[in-house]
N, C-alpha and C. Protein backbone atom coordinates (compact mmCIF):
# COMPACT_ATOMS: atom_id res chain seq x y z
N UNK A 1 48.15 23.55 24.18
CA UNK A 1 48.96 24.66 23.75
C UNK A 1 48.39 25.94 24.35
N UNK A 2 49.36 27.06 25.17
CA UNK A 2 48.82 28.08 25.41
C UNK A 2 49.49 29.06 24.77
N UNK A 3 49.32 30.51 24.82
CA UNK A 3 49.40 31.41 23.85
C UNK A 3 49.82 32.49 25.80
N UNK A 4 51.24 31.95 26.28
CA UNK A 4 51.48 32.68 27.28
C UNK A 4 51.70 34.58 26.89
N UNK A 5 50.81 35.06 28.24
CA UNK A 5 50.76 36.48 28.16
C UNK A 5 49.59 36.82 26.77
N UNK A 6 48.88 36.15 26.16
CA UNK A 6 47.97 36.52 25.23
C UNK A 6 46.84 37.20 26.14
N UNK A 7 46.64 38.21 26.29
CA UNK A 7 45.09 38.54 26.77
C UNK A 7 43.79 37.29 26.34
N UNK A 8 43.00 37.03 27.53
CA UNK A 8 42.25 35.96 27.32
C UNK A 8 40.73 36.62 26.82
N UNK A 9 40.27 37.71 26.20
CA UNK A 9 39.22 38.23 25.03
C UNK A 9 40.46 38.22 23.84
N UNK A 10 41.39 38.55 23.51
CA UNK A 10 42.08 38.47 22.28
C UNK A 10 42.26 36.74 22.08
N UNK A 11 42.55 35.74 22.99
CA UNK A 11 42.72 34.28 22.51
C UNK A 11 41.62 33.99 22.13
N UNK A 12 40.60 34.19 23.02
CA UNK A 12 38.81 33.68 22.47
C UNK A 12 38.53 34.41 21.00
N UNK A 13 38.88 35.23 20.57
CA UNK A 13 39.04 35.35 19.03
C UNK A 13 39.79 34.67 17.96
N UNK A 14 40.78 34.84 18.69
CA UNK A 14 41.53 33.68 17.40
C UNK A 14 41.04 32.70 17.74
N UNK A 15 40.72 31.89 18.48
CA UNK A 15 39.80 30.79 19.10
C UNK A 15 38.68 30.66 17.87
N UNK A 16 38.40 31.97 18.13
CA UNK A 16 36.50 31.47 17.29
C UNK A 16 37.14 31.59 15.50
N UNK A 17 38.23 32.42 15.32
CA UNK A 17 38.88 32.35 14.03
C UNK A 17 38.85 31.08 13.50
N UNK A 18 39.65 30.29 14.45
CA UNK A 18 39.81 28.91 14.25
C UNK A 18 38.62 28.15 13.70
N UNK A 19 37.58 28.16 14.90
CA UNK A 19 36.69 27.35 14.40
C UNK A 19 35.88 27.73 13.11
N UNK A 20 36.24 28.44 12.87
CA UNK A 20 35.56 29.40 11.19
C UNK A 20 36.12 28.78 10.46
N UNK A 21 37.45 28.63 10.86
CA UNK A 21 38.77 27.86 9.50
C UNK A 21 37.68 26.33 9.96
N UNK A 22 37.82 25.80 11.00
CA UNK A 22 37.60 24.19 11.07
C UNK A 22 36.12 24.24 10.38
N UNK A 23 35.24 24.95 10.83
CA UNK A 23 33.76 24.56 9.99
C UNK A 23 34.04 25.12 8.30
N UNK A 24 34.42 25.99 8.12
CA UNK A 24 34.81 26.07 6.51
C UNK A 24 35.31 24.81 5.77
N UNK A 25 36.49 24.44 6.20
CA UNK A 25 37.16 22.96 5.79
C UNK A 25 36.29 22.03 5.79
N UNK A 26 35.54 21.74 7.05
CA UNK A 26 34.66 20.45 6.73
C UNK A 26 33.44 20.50 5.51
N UNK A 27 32.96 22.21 5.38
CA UNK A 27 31.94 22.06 4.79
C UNK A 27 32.74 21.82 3.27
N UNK A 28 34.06 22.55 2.85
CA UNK A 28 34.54 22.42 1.94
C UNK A 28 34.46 20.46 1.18
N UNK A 29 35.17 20.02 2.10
CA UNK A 29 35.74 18.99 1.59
C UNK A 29 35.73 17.51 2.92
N UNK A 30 34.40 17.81 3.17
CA UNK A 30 33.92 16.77 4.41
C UNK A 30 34.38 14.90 3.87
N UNK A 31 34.72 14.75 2.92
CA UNK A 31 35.25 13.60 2.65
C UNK A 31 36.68 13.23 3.20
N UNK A 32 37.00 14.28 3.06
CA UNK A 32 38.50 14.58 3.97
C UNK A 32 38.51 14.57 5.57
N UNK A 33 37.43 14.84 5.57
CA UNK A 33 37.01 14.58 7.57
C UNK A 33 36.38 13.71 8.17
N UNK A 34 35.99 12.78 7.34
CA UNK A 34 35.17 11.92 8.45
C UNK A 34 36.00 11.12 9.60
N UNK A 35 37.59 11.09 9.24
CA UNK A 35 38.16 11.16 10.50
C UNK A 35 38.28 11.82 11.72
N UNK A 36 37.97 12.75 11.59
CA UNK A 36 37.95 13.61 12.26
C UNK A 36 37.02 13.96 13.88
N UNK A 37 37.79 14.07 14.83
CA UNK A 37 36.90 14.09 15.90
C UNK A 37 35.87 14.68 15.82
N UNK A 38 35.06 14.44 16.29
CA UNK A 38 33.51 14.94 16.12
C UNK A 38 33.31 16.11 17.20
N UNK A 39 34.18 15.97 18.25
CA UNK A 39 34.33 16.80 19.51
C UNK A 39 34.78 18.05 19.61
N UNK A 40 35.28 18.10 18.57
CA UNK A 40 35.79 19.46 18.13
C UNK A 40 35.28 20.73 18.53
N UNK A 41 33.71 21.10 17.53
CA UNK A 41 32.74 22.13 17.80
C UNK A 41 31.97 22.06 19.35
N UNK A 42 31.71 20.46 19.81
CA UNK A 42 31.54 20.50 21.10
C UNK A 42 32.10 21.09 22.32
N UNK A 43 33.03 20.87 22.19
CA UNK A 43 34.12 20.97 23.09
C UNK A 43 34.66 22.46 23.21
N UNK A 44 34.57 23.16 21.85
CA UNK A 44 34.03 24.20 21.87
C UNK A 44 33.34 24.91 22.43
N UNK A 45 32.06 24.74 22.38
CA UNK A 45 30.68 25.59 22.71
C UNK A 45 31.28 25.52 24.14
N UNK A 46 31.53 24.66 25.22
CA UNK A 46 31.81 24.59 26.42
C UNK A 46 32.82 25.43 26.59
N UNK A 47 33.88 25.60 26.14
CA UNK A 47 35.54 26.63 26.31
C UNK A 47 35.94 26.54 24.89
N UNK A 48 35.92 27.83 24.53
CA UNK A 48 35.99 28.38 23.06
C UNK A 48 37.71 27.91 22.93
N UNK A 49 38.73 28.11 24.00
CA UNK A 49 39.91 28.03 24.02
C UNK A 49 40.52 26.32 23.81
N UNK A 50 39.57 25.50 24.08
CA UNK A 50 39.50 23.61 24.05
C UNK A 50 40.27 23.37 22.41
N UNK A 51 39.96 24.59 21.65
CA UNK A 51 40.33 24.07 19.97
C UNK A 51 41.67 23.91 19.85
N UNK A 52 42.14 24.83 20.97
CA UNK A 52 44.24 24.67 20.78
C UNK A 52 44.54 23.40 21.29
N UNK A 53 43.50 22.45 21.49
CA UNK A 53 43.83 20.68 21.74
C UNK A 53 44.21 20.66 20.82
N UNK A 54 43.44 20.96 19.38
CA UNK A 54 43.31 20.12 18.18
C UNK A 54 44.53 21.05 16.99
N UNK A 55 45.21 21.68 17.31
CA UNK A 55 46.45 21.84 16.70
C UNK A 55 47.69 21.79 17.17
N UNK A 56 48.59 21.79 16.53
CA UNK A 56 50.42 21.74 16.80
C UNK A 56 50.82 22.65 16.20
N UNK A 57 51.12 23.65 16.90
CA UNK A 57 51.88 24.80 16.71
C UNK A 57 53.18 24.85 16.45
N UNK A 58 54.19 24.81 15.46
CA UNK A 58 55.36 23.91 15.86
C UNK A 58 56.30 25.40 14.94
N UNK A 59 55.80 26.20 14.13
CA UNK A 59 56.81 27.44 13.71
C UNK A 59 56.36 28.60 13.91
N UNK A 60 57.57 29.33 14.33
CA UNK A 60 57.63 30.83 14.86
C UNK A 60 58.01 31.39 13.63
N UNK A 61 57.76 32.66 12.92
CA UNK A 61 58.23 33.56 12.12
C UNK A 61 58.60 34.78 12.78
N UNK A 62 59.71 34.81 12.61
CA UNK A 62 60.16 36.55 13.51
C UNK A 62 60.65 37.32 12.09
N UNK A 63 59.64 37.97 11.41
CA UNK A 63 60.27 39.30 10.68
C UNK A 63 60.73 40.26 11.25
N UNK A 64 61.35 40.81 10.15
CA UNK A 64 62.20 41.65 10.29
C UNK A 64 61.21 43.38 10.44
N UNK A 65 61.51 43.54 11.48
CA UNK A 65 61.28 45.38 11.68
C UNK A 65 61.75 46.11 11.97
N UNK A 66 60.92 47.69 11.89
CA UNK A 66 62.09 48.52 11.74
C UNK A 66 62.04 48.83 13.95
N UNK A 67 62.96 49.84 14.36
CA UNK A 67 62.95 49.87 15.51
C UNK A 67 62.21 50.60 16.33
N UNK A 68 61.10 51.08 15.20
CA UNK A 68 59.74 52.26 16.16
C UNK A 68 59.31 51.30 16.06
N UNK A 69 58.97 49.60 15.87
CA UNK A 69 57.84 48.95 15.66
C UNK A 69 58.37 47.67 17.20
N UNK A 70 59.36 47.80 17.67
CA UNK A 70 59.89 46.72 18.60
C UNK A 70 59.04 46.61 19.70
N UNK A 71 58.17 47.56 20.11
CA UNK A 71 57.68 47.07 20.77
C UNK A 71 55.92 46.89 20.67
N UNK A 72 55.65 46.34 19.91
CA UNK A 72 54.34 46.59 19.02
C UNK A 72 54.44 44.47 18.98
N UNK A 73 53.58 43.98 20.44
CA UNK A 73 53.07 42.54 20.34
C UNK A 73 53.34 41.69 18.82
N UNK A 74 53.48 41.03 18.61
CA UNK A 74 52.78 40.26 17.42
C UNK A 74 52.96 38.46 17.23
N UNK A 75 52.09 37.94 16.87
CA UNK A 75 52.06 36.19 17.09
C UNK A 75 52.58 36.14 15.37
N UNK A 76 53.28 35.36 15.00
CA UNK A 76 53.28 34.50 13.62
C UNK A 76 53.45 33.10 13.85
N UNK A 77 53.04 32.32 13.87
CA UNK A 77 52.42 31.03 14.31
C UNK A 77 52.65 29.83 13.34
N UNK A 78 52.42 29.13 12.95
CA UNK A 78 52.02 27.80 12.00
C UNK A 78 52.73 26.62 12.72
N UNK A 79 51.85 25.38 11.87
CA UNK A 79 51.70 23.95 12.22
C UNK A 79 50.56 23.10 11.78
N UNK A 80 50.60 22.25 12.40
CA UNK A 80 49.54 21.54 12.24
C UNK A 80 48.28 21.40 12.78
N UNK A 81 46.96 21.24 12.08
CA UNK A 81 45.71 20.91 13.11
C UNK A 81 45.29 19.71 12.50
N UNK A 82 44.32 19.51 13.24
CA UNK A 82 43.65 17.88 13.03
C UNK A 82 42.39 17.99 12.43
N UNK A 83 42.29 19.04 11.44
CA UNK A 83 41.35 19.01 10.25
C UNK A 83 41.70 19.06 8.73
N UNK A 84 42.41 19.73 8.96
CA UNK A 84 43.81 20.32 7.47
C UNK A 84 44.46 19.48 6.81
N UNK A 85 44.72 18.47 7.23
CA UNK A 85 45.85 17.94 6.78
C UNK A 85 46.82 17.84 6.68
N UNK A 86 47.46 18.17 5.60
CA UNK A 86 48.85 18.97 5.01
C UNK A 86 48.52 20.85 4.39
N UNK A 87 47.30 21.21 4.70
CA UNK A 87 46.75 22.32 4.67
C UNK A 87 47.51 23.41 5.93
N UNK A 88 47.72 22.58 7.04
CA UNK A 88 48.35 22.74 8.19
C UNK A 88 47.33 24.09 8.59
N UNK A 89 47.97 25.16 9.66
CA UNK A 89 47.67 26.40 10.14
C UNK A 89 48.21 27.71 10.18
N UNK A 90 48.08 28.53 9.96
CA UNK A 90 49.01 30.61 10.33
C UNK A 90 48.13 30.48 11.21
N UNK A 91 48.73 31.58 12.26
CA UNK A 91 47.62 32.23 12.99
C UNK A 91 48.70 33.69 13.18
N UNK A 92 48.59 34.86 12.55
CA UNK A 92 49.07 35.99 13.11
C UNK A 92 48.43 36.94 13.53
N UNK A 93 49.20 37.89 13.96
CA UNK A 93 48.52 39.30 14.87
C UNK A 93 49.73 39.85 14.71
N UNK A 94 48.75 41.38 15.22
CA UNK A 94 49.59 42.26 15.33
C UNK A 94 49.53 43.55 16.45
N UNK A 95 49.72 43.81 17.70
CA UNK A 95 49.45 45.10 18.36
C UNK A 95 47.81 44.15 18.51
N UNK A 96 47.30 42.94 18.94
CA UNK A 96 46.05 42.26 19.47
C UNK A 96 45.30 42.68 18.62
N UNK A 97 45.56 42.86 16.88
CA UNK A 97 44.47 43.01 15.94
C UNK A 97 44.47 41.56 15.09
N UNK A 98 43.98 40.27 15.04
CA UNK A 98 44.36 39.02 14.41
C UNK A 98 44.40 39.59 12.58
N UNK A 99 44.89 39.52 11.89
CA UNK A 99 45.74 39.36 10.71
C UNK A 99 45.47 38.28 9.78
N UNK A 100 45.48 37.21 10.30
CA UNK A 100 45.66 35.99 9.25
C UNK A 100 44.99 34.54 10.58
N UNK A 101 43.97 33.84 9.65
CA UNK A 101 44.09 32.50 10.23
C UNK A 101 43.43 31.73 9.44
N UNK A 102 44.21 30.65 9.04
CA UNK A 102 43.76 29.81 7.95
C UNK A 102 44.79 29.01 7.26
N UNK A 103 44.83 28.50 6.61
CA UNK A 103 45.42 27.31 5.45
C UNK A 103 47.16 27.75 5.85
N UNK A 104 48.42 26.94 6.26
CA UNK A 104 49.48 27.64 6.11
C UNK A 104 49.73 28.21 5.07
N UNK A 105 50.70 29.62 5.68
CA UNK A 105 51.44 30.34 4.62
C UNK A 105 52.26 31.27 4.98
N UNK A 106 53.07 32.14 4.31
CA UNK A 106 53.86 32.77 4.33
C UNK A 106 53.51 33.80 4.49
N UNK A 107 53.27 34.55 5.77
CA UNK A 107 52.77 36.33 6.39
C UNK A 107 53.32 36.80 6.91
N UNK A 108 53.83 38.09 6.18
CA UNK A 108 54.49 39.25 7.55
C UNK A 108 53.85 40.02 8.08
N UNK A 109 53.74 40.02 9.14
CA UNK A 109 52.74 40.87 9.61
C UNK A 109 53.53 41.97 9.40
N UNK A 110 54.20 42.63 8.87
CA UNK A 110 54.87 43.99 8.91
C UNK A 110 54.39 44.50 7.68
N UNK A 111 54.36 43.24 6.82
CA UNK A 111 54.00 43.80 4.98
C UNK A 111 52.57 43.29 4.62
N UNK A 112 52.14 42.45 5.08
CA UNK A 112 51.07 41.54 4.61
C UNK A 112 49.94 41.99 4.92
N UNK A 113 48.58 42.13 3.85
CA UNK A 113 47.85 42.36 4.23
C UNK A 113 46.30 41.66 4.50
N UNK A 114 45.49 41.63 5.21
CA UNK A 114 44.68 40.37 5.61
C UNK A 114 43.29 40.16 4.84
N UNK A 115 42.93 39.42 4.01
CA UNK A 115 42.18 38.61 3.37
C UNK A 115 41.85 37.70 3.66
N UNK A 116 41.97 37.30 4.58
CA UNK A 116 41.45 35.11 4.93
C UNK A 116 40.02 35.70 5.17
N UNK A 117 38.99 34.73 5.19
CA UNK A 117 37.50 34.91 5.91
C UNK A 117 37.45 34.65 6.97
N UNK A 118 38.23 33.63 7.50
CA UNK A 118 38.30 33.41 9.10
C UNK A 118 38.17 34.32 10.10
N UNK A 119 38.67 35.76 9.61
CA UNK A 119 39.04 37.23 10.42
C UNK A 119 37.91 37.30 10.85
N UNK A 120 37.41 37.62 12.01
CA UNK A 120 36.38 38.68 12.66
C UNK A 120 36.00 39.87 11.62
């Protein structure tokens, strides 16, 4: 999965977001992972960007804004990764500031404001 036109220092963040969400989860509830590829954090350390193997990105959210904001970037993301479960993934931004990444859910980046730990 690529993240076309993403600046490649803004992907290597949500990148390392990610792996914050993936090492959180395992430490959470590692009974739930021992399926889980082991290659993950490896594969990692080598190309921080290797982690968008291990999800399926499969929904777009397009909120609604007003028309000073149209041209102001923003990702709203979700799907699946191969640590989560049915926990699935968000990944948003906004104007290349990341917003949200962690457990699916429901974020506007227009209204929502960011709390996950995953954030930088």
């Amino acid at each position: 999965m690529l993240l076309i036109g993403v600046d490649r220092e803004f992907l290597v963040k949500i990148c390392e977001a990610l792996r914050r969400y993936y090492e959180d989860y395992t430490r959470i509830v590692p009974d739930l992972c021992e399926d889980i590829s082991q290659d993950i954090i490896k594969d990692f350390e080598k190309n921080p960007i290797s982690i968008l193997n291990y999800i399926d990105l499969g929904t777009c959210e397009f909120d609604n804004y007003s028309t000073t904001d149209e041209n102001i970037p923003v990702i709203n993301l979700s799907g699946d990764c191969a640590w989560s479960g049915d926990d699935g993934v968000t990944i948003a931004a906004k104007n290349n500031y990341l917003l949200y990444v962690g457990p699916w859910t429901e974020f506007n980046v227009w209204t929502s404001t960011s709390n996950e730990m995953f954030i930088d």
